[in-house]
Protein backbone atom coordinates (compact mmCIF):
# COMPACT_ATOMS: atom_id res chain seq x y z
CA UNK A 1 70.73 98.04 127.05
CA UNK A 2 73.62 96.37 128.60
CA UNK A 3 75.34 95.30 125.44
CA UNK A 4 75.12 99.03 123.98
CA UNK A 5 76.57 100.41 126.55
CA UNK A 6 79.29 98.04 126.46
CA UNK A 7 79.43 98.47 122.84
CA UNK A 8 79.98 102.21 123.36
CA UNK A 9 82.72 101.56 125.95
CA UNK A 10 84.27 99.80 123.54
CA UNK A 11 83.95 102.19 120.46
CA UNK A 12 85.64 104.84 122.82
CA UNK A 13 88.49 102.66 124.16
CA UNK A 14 89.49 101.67 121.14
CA UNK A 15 88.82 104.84 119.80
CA UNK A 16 91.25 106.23 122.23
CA UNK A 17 93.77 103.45 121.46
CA UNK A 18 94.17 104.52 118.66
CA UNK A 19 94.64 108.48 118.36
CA UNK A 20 96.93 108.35 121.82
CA UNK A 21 99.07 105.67 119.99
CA UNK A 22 99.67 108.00 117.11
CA UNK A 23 100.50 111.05 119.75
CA UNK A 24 102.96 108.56 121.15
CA UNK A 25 104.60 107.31 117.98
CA UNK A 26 104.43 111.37 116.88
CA UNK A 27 105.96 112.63 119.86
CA UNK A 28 108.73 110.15 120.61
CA UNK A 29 110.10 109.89 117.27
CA UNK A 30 113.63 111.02 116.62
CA UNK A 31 114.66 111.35 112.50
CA UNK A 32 118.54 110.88 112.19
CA UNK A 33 119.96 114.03 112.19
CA UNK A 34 123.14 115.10 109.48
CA UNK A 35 121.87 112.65 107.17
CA UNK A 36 124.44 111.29 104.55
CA UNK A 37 123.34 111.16 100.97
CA UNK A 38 124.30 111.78 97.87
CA UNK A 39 121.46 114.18 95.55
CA UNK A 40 120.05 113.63 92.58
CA UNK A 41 117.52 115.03 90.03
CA UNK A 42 114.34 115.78 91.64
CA UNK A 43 110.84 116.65 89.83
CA UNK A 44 108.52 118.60 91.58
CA UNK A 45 105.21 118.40 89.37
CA UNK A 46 101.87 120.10 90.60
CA UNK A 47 98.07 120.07 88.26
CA UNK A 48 97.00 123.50 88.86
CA UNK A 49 93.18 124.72 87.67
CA UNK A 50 92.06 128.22 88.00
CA UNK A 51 94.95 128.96 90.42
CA UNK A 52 95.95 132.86 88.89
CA UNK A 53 95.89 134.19 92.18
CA UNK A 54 98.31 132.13 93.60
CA UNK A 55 100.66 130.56 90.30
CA UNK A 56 103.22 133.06 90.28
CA UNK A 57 104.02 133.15 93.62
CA UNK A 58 103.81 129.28 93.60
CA UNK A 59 106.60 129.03 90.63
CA UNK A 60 109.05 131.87 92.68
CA UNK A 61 109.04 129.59 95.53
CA UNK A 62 109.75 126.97 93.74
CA UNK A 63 112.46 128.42 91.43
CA UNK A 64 114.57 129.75 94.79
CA UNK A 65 114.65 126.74 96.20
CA UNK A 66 117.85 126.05 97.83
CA UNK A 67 118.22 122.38 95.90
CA UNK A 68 120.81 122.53 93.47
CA UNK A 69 118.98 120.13 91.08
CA UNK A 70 115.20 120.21 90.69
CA UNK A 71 112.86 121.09 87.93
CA UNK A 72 109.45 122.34 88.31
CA UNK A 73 106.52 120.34 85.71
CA UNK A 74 103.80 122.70 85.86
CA UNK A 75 100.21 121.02 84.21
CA UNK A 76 97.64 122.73 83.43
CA UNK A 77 94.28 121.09 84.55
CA UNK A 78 92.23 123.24 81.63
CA UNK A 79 92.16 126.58 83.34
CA UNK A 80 88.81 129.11 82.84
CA UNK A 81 91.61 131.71 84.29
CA UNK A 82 94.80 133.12 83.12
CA UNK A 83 96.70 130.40 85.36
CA UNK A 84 98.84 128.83 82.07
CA UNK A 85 99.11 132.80 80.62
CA UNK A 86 101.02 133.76 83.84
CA UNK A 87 103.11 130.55 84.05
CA UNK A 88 104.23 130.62 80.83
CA UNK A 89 106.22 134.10 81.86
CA UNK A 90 108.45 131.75 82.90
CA UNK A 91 110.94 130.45 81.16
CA UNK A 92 112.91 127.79 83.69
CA UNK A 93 110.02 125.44 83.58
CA UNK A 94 108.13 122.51 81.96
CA UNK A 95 104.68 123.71 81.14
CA UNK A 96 102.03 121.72 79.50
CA UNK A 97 98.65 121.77 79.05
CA UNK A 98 96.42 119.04 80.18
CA UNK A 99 94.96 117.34 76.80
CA UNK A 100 91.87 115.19 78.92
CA UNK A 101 90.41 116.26 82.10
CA UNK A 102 91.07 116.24 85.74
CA UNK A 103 93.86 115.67 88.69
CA UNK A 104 94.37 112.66 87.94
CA UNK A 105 94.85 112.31 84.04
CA UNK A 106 96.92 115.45 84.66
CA UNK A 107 99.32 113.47 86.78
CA UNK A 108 99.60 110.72 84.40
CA UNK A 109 100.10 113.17 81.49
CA UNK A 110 102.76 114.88 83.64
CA UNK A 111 104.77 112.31 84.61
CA UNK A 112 106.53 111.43 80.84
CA UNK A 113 107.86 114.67 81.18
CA UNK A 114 109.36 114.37 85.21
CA UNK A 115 113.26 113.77 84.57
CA UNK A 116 113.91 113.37 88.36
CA UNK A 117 114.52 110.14 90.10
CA UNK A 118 112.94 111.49 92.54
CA UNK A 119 109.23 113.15 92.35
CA UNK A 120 107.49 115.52 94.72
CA UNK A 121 103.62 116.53 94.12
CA UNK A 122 101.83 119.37 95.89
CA UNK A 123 99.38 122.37 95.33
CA UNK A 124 99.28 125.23 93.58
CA UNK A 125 98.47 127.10 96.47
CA UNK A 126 101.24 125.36 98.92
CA UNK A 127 104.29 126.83 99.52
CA UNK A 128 107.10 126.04 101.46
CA UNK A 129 110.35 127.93 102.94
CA UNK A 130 113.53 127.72 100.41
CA UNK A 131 114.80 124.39 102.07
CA UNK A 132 111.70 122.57 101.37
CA UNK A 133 113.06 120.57 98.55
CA UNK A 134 115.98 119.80 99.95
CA UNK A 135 114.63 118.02 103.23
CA UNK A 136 112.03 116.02 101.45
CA UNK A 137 114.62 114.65 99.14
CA UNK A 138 117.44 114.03 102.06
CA UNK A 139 115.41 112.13 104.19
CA UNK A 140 113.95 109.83 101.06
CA UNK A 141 117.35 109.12 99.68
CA UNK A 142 118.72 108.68 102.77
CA UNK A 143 116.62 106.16 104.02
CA UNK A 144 115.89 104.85 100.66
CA UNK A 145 112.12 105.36 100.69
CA UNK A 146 109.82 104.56 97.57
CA UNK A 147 107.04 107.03 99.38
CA UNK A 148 107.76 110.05 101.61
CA UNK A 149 104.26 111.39 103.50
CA UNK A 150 104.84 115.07 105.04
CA UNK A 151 102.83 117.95 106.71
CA UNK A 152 100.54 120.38 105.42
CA UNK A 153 99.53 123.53 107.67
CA UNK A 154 96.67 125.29 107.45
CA UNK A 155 97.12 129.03 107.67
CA UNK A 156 94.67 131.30 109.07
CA UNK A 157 94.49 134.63 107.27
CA UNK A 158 92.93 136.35 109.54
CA UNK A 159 93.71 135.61 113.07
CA UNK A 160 90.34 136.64 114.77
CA UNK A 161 88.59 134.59 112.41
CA UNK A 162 87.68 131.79 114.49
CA UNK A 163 86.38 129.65 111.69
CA UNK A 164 89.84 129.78 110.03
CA UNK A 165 91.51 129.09 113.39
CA UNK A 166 89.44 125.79 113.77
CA UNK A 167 90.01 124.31 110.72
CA UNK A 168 94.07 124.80 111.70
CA UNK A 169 93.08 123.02 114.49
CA UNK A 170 91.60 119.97 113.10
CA UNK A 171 94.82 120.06 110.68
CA UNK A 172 97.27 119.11 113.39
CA UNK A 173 95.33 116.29 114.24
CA UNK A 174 95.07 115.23 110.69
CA UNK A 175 98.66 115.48 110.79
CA UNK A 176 99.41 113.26 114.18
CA UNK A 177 97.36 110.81 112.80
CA UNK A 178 99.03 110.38 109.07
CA UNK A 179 102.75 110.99 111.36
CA UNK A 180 101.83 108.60 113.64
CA UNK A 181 100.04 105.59 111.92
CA UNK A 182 103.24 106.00 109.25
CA UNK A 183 105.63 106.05 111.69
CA UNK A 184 103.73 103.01 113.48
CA UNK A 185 104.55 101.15 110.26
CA UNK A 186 100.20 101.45 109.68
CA UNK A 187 99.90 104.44 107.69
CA UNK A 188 95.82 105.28 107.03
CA UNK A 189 96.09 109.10 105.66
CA UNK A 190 98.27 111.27 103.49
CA UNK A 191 98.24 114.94 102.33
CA UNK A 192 98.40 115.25 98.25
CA UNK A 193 99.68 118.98 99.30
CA UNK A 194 103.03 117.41 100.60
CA UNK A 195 104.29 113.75 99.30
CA UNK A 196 106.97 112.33 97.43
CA UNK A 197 107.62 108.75 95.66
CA UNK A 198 110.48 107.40 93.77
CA UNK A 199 109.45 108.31 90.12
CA UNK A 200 109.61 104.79 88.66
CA UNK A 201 107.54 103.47 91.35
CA UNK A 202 105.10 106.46 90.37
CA UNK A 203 105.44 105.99 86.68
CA UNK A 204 104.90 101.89 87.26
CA UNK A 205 101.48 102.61 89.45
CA UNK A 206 100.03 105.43 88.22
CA UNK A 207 97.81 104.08 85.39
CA UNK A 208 96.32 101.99 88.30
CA UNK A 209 94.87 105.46 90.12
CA UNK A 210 91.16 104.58 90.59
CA UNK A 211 89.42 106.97 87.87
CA UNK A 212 85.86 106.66 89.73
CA UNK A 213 86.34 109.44 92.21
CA UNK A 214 87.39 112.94 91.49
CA UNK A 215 90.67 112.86 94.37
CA UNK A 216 92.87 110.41 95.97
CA UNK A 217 94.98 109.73 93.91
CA UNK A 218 97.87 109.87 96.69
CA UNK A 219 95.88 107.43 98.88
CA UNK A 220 95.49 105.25 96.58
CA UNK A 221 99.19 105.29 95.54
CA UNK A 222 99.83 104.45 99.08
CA UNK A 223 97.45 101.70 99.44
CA UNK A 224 99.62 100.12 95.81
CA UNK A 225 102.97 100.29 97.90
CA UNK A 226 101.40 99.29 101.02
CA UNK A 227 100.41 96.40 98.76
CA UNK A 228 103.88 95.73 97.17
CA UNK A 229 105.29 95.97 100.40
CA UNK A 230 107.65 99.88 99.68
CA UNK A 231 109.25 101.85 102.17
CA UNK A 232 106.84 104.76 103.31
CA UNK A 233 108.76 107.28 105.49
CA UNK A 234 107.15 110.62 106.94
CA UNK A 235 109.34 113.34 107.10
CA UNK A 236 109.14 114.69 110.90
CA UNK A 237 111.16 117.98 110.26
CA UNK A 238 110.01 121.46 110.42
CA UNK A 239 111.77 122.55 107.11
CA UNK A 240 109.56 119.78 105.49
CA UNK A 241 106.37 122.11 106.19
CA UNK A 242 104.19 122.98 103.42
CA UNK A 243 101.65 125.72 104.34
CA UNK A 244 98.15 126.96 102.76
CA UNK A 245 95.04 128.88 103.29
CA UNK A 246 92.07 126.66 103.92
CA UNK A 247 88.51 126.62 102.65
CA UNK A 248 86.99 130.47 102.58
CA UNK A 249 84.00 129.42 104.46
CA UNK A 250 81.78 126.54 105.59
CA UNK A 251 80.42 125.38 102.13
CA UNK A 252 84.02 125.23 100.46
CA UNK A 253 84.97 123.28 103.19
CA UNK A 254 82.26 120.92 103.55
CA UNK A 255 82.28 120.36 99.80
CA UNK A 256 86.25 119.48 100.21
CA UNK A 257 85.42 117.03 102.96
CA UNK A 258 82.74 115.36 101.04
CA UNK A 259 85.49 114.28 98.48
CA UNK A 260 87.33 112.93 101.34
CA UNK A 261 84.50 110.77 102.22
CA UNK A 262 83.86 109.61 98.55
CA UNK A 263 86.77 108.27 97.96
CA UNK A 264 86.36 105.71 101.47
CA UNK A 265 84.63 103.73 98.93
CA UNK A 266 87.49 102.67 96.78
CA UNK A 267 89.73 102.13 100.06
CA UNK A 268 90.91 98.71 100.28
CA UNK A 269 93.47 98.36 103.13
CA UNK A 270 91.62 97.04 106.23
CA UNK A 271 93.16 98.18 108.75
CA UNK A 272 92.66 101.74 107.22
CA UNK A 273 88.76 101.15 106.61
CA UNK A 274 89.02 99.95 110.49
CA UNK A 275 90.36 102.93 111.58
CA UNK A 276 88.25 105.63 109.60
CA UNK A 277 85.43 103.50 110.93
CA UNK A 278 86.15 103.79 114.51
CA UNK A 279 86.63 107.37 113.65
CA UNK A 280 83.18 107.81 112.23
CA UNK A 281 81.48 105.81 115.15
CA UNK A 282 83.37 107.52 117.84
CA UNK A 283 81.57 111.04 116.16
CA UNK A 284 78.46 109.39 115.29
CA UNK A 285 77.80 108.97 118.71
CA UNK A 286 79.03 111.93 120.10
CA UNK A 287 76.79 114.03 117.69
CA UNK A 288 73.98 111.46 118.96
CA UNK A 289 75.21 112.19 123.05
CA UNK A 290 71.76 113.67 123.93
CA UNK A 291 70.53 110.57 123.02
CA UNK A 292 73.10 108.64 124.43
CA UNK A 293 72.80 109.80 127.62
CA UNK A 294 69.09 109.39 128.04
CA UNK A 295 69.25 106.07 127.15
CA UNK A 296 72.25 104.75 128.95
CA UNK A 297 74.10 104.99 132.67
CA UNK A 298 75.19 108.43 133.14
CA UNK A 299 78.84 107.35 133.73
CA UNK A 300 78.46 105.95 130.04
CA UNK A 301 78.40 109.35 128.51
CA UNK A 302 81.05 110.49 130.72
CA UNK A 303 83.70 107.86 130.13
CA UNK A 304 82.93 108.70 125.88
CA UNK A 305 83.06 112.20 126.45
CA UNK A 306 86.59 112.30 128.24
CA UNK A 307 88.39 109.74 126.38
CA UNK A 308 87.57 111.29 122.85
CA UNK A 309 88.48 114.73 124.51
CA UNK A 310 91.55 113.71 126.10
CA UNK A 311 92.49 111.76 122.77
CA UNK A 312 91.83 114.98 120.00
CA UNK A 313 93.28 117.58 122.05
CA UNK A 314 96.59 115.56 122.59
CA UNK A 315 96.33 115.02 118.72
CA UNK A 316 95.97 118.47 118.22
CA UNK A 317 98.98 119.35 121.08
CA UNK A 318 101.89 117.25 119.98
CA UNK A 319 102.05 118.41 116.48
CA UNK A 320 100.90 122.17 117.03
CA UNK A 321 103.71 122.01 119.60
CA UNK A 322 106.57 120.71 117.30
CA UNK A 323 105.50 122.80 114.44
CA UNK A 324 105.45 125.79 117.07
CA UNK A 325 101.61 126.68 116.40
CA UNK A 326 100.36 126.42 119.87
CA UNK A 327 96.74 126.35 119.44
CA UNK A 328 94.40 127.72 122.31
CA UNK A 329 92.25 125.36 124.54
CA UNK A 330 89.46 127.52 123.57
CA UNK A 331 89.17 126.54 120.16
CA UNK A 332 90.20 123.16 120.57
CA UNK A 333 86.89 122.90 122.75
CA UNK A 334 84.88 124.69 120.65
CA UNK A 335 86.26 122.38 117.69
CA UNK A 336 85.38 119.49 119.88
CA UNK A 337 81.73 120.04 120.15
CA UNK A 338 80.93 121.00 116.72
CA UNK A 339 83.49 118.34 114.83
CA UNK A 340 81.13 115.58 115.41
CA UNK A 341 78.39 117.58 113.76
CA UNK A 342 80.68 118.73 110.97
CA UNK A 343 81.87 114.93 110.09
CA UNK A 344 78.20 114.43 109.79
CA UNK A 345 77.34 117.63 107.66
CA UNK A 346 80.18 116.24 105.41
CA UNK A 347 78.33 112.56 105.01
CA UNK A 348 75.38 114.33 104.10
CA UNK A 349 76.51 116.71 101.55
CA UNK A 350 78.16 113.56 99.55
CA UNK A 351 75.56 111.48 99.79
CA UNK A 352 73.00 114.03 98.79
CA UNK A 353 74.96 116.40 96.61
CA UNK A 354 77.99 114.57 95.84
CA UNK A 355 81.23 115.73 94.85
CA UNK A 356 83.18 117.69 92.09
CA UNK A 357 86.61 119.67 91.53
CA UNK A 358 87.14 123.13 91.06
């Protein structure tokens, strides 16, 4: 019993090593400011499917950016909806229709037709204010970066919705942790809502995007230039926000998670398996705390319970702070007791339902 309890110490230590070490590197990093550069072309390219609801808007944003030199590649993932019928009102973009299937073959098809030397992919149903564009692209020329990683905000519609407001929650932390391991020169996680590469450095790698799971494809991509050795830079600037409404309720969500965890599999960078696997253990036995406790010196389940407490809300705190979306302490305790549960939930669902797109 001694050596689980010592093996539990040590699963919350490091644990806690490792989420307050993002905070750190989140909250004490200072981008140059009046960055020097000279702009080029830049390609923003996005695979929308089924999207009507939210295309036109999408292409507005786009189209008022305040860059002076961007195109927008629109592909068509093979709609059911009128998503390319609504796009093509628009005449000051590339459209295309996807001739395979899925995100990924979408990308590759898309790609031929990016004229940028930059590229920047998100979501249909991201949008951004009208400097967006702009600060991506001045902070990767100016610092010369082959990959760019930036933030993604959920948005609760409705306020007194307190699932919505959790699942904002657990976004900031999502978003200390990508920040912070990036910054730390260690980056583990990435948002496909909100990235950039250099487009040759896209166009050389992306035929090597693992076709065995369904998303991805921009952690992947990072893995290849963490691999070649690129320049990955995240873009700590509030203009370089991209926001969107989050799963409806708890079955879109868990399905969306479940892709997450399928794709662990094709994950080759170690010290990113090490940390989602500290991750997983450091929930895995907080979900299993009844049992923990029973079994083990009180003080035990004490020491776990504070240091992964202390640790998520700070890595909720330092990037809802900067990004001025103060969450409450109530939900970030609510979030704290269920989360373990939820991570769980998500396991399940993939291992006994698996995973599709839309």
């Amino acid at each position: 019993m001694i050596v689980f309890e010592v093996f539990l110490i040590l699963i919350a230590s490091v644990y806690a090593f490792l989420v307050l070490k993002c905070c750190v590197k989140f909250y004490f990093y200072k981008p140059e400011k009046n960055l020097k550069t000279s702009f080029k072309k830049v390609s923003v390219m996005v695979s929308a499917k089924n999207e009507e609801e939210n295309i036109s808007n999408f292409i507005t944003n786009i189209l008022s950016q305040s860059s002076e030199n961007h195109e927008l590649v629109l592909i068509d993932d093979n709609s059911l909806d009128k998503t390319f019928e609504i796009a093509g009102k628009f005449s000051d973009i590339i459209l295309k229709k996807n001739p395979f299937s899925g995100k990924k073959s979408a990308l590759k098809y898309g790609i031929d037709f990016c004229s940028g030397d930059f590229l920047i992919l998100t979501d249909a149903d991201c949008f951004g204010n009208r400097y967006w564009v702009e600060t991506i692209t001045k902070t990767a020329f100016a610092y010369d970066a082959d990959m760019v990683l930036a933030p993604v905000i959920i948005c609760a519609e409705d306020n007194s919705n307190i699932f919505q407001r959790l699942w904002q929650t657990e976004g900031f932390s999502l978003i200390t942790i990508t920040a912070g391991t990036c910054i730390w020169g260690r980056p583990v996680m990435s948002n496909g809502g909100n990235i950039g590469y250099k487009t040759f450095f896209f166009k050389n790698n992306v035929l090597s995007l693992n076709k065995k799971y369904s998303s991805g494809d921009d952690m992947f991509m990072m893995e290849s230039a963490q691999r070649q050795r690129k320049k990955i830079v995240y873009v700590k600037d509030r203009n370089a926000v991209v926001r969107t409404f989050g799963p409806k309720n708890l079955k879109q969500l868990l399905r969306q998670r479940s892709r997450w965890v399928s794709k662990t599999g094709g994950y080759k960078e170690k010290f990113t398996l090490f940390f989602a696997g500290v991750i997983f253990c450091g929930n895995f036995f907080a979900a299993m705390l009844p049992f923990v406790a029973w079994f083990t010196d009180w003080r035990v389940s004490v020491f776990m319970v504070l240091t992964k407490f202390l640790s998520d809300f700070f890595s909720v705190k330092v990037s809802s702070d900067y990004y001025r979306k103060k969450q409450k302490i109530s939900d970030i305790i609510v979030l704290e007791i269920i989360y373990p549960y939820y991570v769980l939930s998500s396991v399940a669902v993939f291992l006994f339902k698996g995973v599709r797109w839309k």
